[in-house]
Protein backbone atom coordinates (compact mmCIF):
# COMPACT_ATOMS: atom_id res chain seq x y z
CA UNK A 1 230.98 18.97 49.75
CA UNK A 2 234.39 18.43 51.90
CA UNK A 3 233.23 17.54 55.10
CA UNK A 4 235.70 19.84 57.67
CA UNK A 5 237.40 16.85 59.24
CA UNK A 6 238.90 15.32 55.68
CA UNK A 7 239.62 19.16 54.99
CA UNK A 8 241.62 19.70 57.84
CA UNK A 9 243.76 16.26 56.83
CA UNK A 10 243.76 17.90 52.64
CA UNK A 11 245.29 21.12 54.59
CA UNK A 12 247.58 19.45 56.26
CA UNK A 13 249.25 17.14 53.39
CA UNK A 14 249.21 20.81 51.57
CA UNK A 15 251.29 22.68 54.14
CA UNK A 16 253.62 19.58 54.16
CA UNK A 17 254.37 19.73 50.53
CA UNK A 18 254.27 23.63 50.45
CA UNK A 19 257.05 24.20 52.57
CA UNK A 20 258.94 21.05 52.51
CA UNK A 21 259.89 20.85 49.06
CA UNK A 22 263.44 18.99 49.36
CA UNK A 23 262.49 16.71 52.23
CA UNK A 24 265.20 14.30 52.66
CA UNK A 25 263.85 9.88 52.49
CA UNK A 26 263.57 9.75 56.16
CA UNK A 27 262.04 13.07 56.49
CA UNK A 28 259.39 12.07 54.14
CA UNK A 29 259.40 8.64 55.98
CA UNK A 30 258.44 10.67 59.45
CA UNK A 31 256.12 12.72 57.68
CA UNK A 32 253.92 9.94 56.15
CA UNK A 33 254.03 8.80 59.70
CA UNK A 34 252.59 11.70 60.92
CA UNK A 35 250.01 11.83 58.30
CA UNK A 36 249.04 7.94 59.09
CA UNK A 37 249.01 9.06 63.09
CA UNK A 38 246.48 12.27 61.81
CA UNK A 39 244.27 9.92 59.35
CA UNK A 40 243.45 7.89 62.33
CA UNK A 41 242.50 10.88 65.04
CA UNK A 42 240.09 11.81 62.33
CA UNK A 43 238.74 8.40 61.82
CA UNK A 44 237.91 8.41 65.27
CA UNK A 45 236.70 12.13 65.45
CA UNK A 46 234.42 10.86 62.37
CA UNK A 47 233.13 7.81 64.94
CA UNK A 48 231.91 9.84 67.52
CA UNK A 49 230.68 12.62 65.58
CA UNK A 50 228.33 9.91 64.08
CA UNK A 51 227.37 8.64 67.68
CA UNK A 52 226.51 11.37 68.93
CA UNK A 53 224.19 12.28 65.29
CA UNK A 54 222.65 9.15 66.20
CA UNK A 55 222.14 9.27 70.12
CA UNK A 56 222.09 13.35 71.16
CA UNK A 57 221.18 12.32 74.59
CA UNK A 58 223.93 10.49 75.06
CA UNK A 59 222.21 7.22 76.92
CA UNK A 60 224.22 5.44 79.64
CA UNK A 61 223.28 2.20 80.63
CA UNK A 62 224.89 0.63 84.03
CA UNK A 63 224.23 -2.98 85.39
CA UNK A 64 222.32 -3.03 88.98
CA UNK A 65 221.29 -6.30 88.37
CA UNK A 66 219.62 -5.37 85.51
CA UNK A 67 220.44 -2.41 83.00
CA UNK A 68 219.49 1.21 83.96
CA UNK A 69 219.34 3.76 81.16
CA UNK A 70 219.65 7.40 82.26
CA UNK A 71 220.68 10.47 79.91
CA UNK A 72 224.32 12.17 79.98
CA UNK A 73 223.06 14.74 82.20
CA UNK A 74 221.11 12.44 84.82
CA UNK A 75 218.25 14.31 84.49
CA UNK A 76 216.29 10.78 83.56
CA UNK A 77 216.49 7.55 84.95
CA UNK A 78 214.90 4.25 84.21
CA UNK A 79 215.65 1.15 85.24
CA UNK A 80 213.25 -2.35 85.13
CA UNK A 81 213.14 -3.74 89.03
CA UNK A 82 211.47 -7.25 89.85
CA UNK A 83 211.98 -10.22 92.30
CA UNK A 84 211.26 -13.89 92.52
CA UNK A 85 210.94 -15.88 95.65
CA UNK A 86 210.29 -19.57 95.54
CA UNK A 87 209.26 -20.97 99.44
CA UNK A 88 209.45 -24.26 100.63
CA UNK A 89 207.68 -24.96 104.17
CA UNK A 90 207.15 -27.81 106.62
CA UNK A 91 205.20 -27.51 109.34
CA UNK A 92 204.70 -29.83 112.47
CA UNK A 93 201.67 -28.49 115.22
CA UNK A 94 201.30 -30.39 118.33
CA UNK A 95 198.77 -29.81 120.80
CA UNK A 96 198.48 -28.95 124.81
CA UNK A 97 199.49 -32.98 125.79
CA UNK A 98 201.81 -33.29 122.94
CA UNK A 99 200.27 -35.26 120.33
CA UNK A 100 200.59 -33.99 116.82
CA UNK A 101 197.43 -32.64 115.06
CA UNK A 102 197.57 -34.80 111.30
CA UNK A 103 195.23 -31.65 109.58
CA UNK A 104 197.58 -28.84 110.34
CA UNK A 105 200.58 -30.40 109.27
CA UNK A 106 202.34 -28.66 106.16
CA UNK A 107 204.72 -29.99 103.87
CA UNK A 108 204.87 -28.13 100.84
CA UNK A 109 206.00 -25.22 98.16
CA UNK A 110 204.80 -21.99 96.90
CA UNK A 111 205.80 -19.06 94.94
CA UNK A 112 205.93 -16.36 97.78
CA UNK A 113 206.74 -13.50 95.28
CA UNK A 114 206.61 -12.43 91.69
CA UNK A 115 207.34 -9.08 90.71
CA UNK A 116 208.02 -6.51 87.69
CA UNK A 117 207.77 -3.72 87.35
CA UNK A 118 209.67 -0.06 86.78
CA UNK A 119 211.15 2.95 88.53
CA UNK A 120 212.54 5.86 87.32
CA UNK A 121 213.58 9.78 87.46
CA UNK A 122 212.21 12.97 85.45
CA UNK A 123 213.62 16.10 84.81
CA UNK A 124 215.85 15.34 88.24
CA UNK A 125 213.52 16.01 90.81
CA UNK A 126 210.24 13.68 89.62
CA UNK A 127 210.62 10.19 91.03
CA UNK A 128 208.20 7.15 90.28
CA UNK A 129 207.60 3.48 90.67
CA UNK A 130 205.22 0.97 89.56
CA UNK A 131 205.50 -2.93 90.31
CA UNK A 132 203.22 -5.55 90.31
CA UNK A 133 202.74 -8.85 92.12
CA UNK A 134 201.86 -12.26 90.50
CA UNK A 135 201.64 -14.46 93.79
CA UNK A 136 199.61 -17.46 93.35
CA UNK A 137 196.96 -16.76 90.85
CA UNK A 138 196.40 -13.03 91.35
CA UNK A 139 197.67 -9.65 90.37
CA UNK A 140 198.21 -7.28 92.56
CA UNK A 141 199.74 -3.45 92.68
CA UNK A 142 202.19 -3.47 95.07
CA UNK A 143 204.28 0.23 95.03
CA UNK A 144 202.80 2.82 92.27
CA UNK A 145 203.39 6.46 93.20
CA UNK A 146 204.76 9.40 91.78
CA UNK A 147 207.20 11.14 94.24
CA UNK A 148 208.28 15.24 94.00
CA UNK A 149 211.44 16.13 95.03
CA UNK A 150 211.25 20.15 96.48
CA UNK A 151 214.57 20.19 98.65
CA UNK A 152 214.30 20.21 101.62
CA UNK A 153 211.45 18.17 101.60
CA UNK A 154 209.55 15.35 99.15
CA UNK A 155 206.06 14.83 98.10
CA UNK A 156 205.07 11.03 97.63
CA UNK A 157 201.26 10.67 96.29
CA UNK A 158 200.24 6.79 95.07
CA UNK A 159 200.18 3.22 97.08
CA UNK A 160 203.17 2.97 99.31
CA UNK A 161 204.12 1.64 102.69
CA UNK A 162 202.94 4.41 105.41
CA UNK A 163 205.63 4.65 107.79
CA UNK A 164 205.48 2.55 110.38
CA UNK A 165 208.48 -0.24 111.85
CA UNK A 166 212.47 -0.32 110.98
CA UNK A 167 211.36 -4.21 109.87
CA UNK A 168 208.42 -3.01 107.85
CA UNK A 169 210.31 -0.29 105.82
CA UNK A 170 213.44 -3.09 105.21
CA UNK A 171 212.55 -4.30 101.83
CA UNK A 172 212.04 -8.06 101.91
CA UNK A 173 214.81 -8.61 99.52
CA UNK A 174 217.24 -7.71 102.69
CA UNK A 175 215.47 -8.68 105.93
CA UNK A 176 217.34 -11.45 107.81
CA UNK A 177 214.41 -13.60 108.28
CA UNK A 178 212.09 -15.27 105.18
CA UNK A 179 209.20 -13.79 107.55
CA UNK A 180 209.26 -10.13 108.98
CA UNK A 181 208.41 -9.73 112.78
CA UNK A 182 204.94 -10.93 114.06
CA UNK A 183 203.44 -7.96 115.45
CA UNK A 184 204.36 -6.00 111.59
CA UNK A 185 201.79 -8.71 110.31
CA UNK A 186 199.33 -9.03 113.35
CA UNK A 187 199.00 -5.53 113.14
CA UNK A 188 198.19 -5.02 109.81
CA UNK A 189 201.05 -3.06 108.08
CA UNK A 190 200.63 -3.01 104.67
CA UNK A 191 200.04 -0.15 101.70
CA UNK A 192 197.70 1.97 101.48
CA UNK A 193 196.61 5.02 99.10
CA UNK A 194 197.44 8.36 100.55
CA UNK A 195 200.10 11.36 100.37
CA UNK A 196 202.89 11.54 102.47
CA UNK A 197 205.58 14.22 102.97
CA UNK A 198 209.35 13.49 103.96
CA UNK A 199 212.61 15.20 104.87
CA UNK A 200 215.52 13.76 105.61
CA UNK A 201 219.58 14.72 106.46
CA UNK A 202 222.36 12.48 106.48
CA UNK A 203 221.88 10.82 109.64
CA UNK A 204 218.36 11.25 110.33
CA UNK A 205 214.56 10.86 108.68
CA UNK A 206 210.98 12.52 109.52
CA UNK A 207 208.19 11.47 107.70
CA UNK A 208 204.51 11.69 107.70
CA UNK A 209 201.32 10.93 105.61
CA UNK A 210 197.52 10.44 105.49
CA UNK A 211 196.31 7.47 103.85
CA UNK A 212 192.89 5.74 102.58
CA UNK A 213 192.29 1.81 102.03
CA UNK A 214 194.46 0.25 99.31
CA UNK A 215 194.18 -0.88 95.75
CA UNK A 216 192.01 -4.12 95.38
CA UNK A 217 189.59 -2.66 98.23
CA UNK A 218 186.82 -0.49 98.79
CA UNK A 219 188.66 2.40 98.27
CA UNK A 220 186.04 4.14 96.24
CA UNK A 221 183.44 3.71 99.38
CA UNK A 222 183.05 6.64 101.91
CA UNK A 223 183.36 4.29 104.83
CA UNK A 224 187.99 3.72 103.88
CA UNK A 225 189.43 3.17 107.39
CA UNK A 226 191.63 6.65 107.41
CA UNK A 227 195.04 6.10 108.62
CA UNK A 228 197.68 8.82 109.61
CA UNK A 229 201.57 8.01 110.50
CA UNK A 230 204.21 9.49 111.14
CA UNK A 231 207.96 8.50 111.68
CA UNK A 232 211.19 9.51 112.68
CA UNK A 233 214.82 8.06 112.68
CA UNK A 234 218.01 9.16 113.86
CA UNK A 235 221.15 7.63 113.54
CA UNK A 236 223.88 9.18 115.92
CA UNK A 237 227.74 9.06 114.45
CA UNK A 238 229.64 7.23 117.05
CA UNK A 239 232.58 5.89 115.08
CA UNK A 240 233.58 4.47 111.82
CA UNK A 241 233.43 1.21 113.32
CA UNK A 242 229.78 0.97 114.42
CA UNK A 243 226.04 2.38 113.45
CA UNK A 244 223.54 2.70 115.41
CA UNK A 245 219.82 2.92 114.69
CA UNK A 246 216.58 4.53 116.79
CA UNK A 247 213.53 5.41 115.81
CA UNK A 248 209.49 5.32 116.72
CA UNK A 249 206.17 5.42 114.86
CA UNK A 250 203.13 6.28 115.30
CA UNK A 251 199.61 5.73 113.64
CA UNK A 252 195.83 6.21 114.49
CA UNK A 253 193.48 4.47 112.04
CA UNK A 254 189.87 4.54 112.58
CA UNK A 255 186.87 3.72 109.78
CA UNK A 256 186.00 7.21 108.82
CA UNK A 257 184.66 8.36 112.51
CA UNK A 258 182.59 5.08 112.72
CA UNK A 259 182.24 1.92 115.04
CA UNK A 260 183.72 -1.59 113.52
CA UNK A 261 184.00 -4.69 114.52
CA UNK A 262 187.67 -5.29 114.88
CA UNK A 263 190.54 -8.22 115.81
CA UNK A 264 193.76 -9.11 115.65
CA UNK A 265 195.67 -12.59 114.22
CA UNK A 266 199.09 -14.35 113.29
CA UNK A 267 200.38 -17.37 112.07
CA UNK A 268 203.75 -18.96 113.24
CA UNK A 269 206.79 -17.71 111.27
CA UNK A 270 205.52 -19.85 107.78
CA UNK A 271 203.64 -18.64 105.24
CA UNK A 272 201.90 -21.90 104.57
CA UNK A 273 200.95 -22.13 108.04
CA UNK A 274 197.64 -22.00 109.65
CA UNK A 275 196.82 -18.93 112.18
CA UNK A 276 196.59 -20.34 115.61
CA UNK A 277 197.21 -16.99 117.37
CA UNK A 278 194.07 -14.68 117.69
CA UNK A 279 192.30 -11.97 119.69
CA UNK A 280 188.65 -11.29 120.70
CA UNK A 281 186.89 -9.03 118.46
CA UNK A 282 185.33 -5.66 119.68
CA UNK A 283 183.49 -3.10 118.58
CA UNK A 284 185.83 -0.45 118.19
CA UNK A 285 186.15 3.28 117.32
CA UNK A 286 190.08 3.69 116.72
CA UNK A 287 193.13 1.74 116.32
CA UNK A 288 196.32 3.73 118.14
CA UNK A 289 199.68 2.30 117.37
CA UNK A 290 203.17 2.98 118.93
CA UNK A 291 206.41 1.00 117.82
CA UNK A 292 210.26 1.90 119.11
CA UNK A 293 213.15 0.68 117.02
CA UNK A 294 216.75 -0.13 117.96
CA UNK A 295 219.72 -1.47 116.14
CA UNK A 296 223.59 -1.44 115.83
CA UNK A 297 225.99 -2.52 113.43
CA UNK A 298 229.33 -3.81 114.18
CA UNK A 299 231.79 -4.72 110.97
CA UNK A 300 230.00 -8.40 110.92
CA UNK A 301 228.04 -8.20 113.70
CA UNK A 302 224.17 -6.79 113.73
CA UNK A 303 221.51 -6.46 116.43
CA UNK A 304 218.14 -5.51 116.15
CA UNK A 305 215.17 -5.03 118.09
CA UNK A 306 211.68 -3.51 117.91
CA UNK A 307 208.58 -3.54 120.63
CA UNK A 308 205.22 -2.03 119.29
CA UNK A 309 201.60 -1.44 121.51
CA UNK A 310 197.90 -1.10 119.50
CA UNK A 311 195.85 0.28 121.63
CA UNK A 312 191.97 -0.58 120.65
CA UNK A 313 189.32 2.45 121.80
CA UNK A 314 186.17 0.98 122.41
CA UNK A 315 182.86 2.04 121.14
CA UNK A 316 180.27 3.54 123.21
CA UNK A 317 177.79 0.10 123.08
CA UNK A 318 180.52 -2.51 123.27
CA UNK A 319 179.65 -4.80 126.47
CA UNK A 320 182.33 -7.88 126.49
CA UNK A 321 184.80 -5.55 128.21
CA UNK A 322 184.84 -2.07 129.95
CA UNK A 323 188.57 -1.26 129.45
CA UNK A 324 190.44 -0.59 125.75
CA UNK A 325 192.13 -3.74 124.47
CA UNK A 326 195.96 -2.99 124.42
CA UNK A 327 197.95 -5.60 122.39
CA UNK A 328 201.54 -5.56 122.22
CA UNK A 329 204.61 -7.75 120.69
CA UNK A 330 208.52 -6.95 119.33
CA UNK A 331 211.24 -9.09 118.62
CA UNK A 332 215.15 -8.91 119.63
CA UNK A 333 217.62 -10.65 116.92
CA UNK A 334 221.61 -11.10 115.79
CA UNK A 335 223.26 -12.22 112.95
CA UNK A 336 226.58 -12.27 112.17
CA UNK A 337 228.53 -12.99 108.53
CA UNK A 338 231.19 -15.47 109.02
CA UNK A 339 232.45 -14.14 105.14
CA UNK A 340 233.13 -10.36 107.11
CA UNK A 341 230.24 -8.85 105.07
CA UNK A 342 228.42 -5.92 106.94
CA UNK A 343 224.75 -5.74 106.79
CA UNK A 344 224.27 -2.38 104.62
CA UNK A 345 222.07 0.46 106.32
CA UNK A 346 221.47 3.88 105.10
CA UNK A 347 220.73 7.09 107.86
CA UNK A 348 219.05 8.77 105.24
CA UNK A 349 216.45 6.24 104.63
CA UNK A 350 216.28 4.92 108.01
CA UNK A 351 216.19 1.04 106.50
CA UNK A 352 218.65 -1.70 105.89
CA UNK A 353 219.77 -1.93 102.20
CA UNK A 354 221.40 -4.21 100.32
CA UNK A 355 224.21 -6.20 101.82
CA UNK A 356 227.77 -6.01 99.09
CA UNK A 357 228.94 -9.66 98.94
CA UNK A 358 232.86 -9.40 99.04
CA UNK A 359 233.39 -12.72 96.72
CA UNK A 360 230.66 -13.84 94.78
CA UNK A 361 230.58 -17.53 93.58
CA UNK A 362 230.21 -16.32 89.61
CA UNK A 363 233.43 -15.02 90.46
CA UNK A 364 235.17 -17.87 91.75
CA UNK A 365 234.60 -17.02 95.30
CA UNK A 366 232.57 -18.46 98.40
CA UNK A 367 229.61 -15.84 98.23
CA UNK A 368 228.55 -14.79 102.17
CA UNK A 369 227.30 -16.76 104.81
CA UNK A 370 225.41 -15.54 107.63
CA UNK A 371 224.14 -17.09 110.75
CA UNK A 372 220.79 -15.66 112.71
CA UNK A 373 218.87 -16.20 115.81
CA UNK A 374 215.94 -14.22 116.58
CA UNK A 375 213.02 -14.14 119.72
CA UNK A 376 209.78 -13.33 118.71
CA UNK A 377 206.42 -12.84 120.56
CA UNK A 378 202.93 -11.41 119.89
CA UNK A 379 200.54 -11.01 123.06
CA UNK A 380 196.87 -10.80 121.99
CA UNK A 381 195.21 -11.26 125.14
CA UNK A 382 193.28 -8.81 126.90
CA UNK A 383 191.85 -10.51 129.92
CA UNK A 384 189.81 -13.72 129.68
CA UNK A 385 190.08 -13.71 125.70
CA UNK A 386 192.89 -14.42 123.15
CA UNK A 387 196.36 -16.10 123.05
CA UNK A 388 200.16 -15.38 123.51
CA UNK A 389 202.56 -16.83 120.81
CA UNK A 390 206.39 -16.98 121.94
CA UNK A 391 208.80 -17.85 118.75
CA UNK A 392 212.99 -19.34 118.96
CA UNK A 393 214.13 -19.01 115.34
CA UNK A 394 216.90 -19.55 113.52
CA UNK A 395 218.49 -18.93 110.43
CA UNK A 396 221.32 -19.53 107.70
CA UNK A 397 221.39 -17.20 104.47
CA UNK A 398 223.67 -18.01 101.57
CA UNK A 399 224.46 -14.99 99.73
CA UNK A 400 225.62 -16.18 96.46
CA UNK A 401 226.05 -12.53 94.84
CA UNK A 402 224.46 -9.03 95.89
CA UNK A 403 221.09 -10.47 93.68
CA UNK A 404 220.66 -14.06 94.37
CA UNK A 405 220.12 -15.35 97.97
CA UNK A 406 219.26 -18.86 99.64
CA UNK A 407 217.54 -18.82 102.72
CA UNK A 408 216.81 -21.44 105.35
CA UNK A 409 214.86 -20.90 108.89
CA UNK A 410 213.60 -23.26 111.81
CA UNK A 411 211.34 -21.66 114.22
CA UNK A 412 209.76 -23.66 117.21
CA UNK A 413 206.80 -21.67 118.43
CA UNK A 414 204.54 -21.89 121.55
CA UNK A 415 201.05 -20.75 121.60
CA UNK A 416 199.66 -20.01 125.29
CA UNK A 417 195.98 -19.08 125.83
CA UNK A 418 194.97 -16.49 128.15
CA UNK A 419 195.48 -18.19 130.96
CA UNK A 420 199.00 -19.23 130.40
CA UNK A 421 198.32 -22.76 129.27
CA UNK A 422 200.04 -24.35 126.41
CA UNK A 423 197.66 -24.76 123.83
CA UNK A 424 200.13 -25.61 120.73
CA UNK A 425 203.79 -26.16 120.31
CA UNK A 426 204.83 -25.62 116.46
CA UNK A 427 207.71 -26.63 114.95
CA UNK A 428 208.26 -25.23 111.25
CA UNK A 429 210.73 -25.30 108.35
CA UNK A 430 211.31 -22.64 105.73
CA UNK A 431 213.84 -22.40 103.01
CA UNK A 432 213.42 -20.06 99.77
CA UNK A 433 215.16 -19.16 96.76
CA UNK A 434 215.40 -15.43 95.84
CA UNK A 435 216.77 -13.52 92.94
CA UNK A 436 216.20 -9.74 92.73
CA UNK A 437 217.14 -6.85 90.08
C-alpha cells in the first residue's frame, strides 16, 4: 500500500511531467530542485508522524534541577524532588564565671538531611507529594498528601506543615539561616496528620486545618493531641521596587480534652548542640499559640521579623503555680546580596522561594554572595522557673547556582536563668553543604 505522504510526492513528479513536456535544461534543473526541496518536507512529515505513533501524549520533559515530565496538555505532572545537607558544627559552652565546660563541647559532622521523594499533578486539578527522610539512621515521612484543587479554594488531606510562622512555611532549602528561628523549634512546629483547606489571590493567603499527631507516633491512640491553625497573609503592592510581607497565626492544641504534663526546650542555633534552655513543666489542659510576621524586600536588601506567645492553660489540680504559663520569643534579621540577587517571595504562597542566581559558577560566573545578621531570643520563664536564651548570629551563604548552596553561621548565645543571671555563654560554628532538585 502507498502510504499518502510518498503519494502526494508520485503526484507531484506526475503533474510535472504531464504538463511540462518540452521543459527547457534549466527548467528541468529548477524542477528537480523543487522535487529534492518536496522529498525532504516529507521526510520530515514521515519523522514526526512516527513520533507522535510512538509517544501520543506527547511527553515534555524540562530541567528544574532535575527532569519533570508532564503531557502536551499539562494535565499531568511529575517530577522527582530530593535534598542533601551535609552539617559541620563546633560548639564552645562556658559557664556563669567563664570557664569552659570540656563535656558540652562539640566539634563535629552530620548529615542534617536526606531526602527523595516525588510530586506531581493529575488530571489538572489533583496535586500530590511524597518524600522521605534518611537522617542519621532512620526513615522518616516527611510531606505525603494528596491536595484537590476546587477554585476558589484547595483541599490538602495527608502529613503536612499546619500553618503556623512565615520562617516555618520557608522551606529549608531557602531560609537565610542553617537553623530556623528558636521559638519555631521551642514551640514545637512540625507536621502533623490532618485536613486543611486554603484560598489564596495574588497578593494574599487564608488557610486553615485540623490536625492529629504525626506519622511515627501514636496516631492510632484516642488520646492524639488535636491541633487546629489557621493563617493568613497579605502582601500590599507598594511599588515595583519593594515587597512587603504581614501575616499572623494562630493554633490551640490540647490532648484530646485531657490534662498532660507539658514543657518547653531549645538548643543554641546548632544542631549538634546540647539544650541548655528549658521551662518548668505543668500540668496543662491547652496549648494557645499566637505568632505576627513582618518582612520587606528591597532589590538586594531583605528584612524580616517574627514575635510569637504560647500561652499554657493550666489544669484544674496543678499546684506549682496559680497563673497560665505564657512563653514568648521572635527574631528580627537582614541580609543583603552583594551579587544584586533578590531574595525570591511569592504573595500567593505567603513564603520565600527560591532565590535566581544571576551568574552561576558552572557558567563561568561568581555565583551569589550574601551577608546576614540576625537577633534571636526565646523567654521560657514564668516566674521562679526556667531560662531566657538571647542569640547574635551571623551568616555568609555562597550561592553557587539556584540548586547548590554553601552555608556558614557563628552565633554567640547567652543563657540567663530566671533571675537574670548568666548561667552559660555559647559560642557555636555551623557550616553545611546543600544541593536540592
Amino acid at each position: 500500500m502507498i502510504k499518502p505522504v510518498s503519494g502526494l510526492l508520485a503526484a507531484t513528479i506526475f503533474y510535472s511531467m504531464a504538463f511540462v513536456p518540452m521543459a527547457s535544461a534549466q527548467t528541468l534543473q529548477d524542477l528537480k530542485a523543487q522535487i529534492n526541496q518536496l522529498s525532504k518536507k516529507v521526510s520530515e512529515l514521515e519523522k514526526k508522524q512516527a513520533a507522535k505513533a510512538e509517544n501520543p501524549q506527547n511527553l515534555k520533559i524540562k530541567w528544574k534541577g532535575a527532569p519533570e515530565f508532564s503531557s502536551a496538555d499539562g494535565k499531568f505532572k511529575m517530577k522527582i524532588r530530593g535534598r542533601l545537607f551535609f552539617d559541620y558544627g563546633s560548639v564552645s559552652v562556658k559557664d556563669g564565671a567563664g570557664t569552659t565546660i570540656p563535656a558540652d563541647k562539640i566539634n563535629g559532622v552530620e548529615i542534617r538531611t536526606a531526602r527523595i521523594g516525588v510530586e506531581g499533578v493529575l488530571f489538572s486539578n489533583i496535586k500530590y507529594k511524597f518524600e522521605a527522610d534518611f537522617e542519621g539512621n532512620k526513615t522518616t515521612a516527611k510531606d505525603a498528601y494528596i491536595e484537590y484543587h476546587f477554585k476558589p479554594v484547595s483541599i490538602r488531606v495527608g502529613q503536612f506543615k499546619h500553618m503556623t510562622s512565615l520562617e516555618e512555611q520557608t522551606s529549608s532549602r531557602y531560609i537565610t539561616f542553617m537553623e530556623r528561628a528558636s521559638f519555631t523549634d521551642a514551640f514545637k512546629f512540625s507536621r502533623r496528620m490532618g485536613v486543611a483547606v486554603s484560598s489564596h489571590g495574588k497578593n494574599w493567603t487564608a488557610s486553615a486545618g485540623y490536625f492529629f499527631e504525626g506519622f511515627g507516633t501514636a496516631n492510632k491512640s484516642a488520646n492524639d493531641r488535636n491541633l487546629f491553625a489557621a493563617r493568613v497573609t497579605y502582601s500590599p503592592l507598594l511599588s515595583s521596587a519593594m515587597k512587603v510581607h504581614l501575616g499572623a497565626s494562630f493554633f490551640s492544641r490540647d490532648n484530646n480534652g485531657k490534662d498532660y504534663l507539658h514543657g518547653y526546650s531549645q538548643r543554641p542555633h546548632n544542631h549538634q548542640s546540647g539544650k541548655f534552655v528549658t521551662s518548668q513543666k505543668f500540668d496543662i489542659t491547652r496549648e494557645t499559640f499566637y505568632g505576627v510576621e513582618l518582612a520587606s524586600i528591597m532589590g538586594p536588601f531583605s528584612a524580616q521579623a517574627e514575635w510569637g506567645w504560647m500561652k499554657n492553660s493550666l489544669a484544674a489540680g496543678e499546684m506549682l503555680t496559680s497563673t497560665d504559663p505564657t512563653y514568648n520569643g521572635g527574631y528580627i534579621s537582614f541580609s543583603y546580596f552583594v551579587t544584586g540577587e533578590t531574595r525570591s517571595y511569592s504573595g500567593k504562597k505567603g513564603a520565600f522561594g527560591r532565590t535566581k542566581v544571576l551568574s552561576p559558577v558552572n557558567e563561568g560566573g561568581v555565583g551569589a554572595w550574601q551577608i546576614a545578621a540576625r537577633y534571636d531570643v526565646i523567654d521560657l520563664v514564668h516566674e521562679n522557673f526556667g531560662e531566657k536564651q538571647d542569640t547574635y548570629l551571623f551568616g555568609v551563604n555562597w550561592l553557587l547556582n539556584s540548586h547548590t548552596r554553601i552555608m556558614a553561621n557563628y552565633s554567640r548565645s547567652t543563657i540567663n536563668n530566671s533571675s537574670g543571671i548568666r548561667d552559660n555563654k555559647i559560642d557555636a560554628f555551623g557550616a553545611r553543604f546543600q544541593v536540592d532538585w
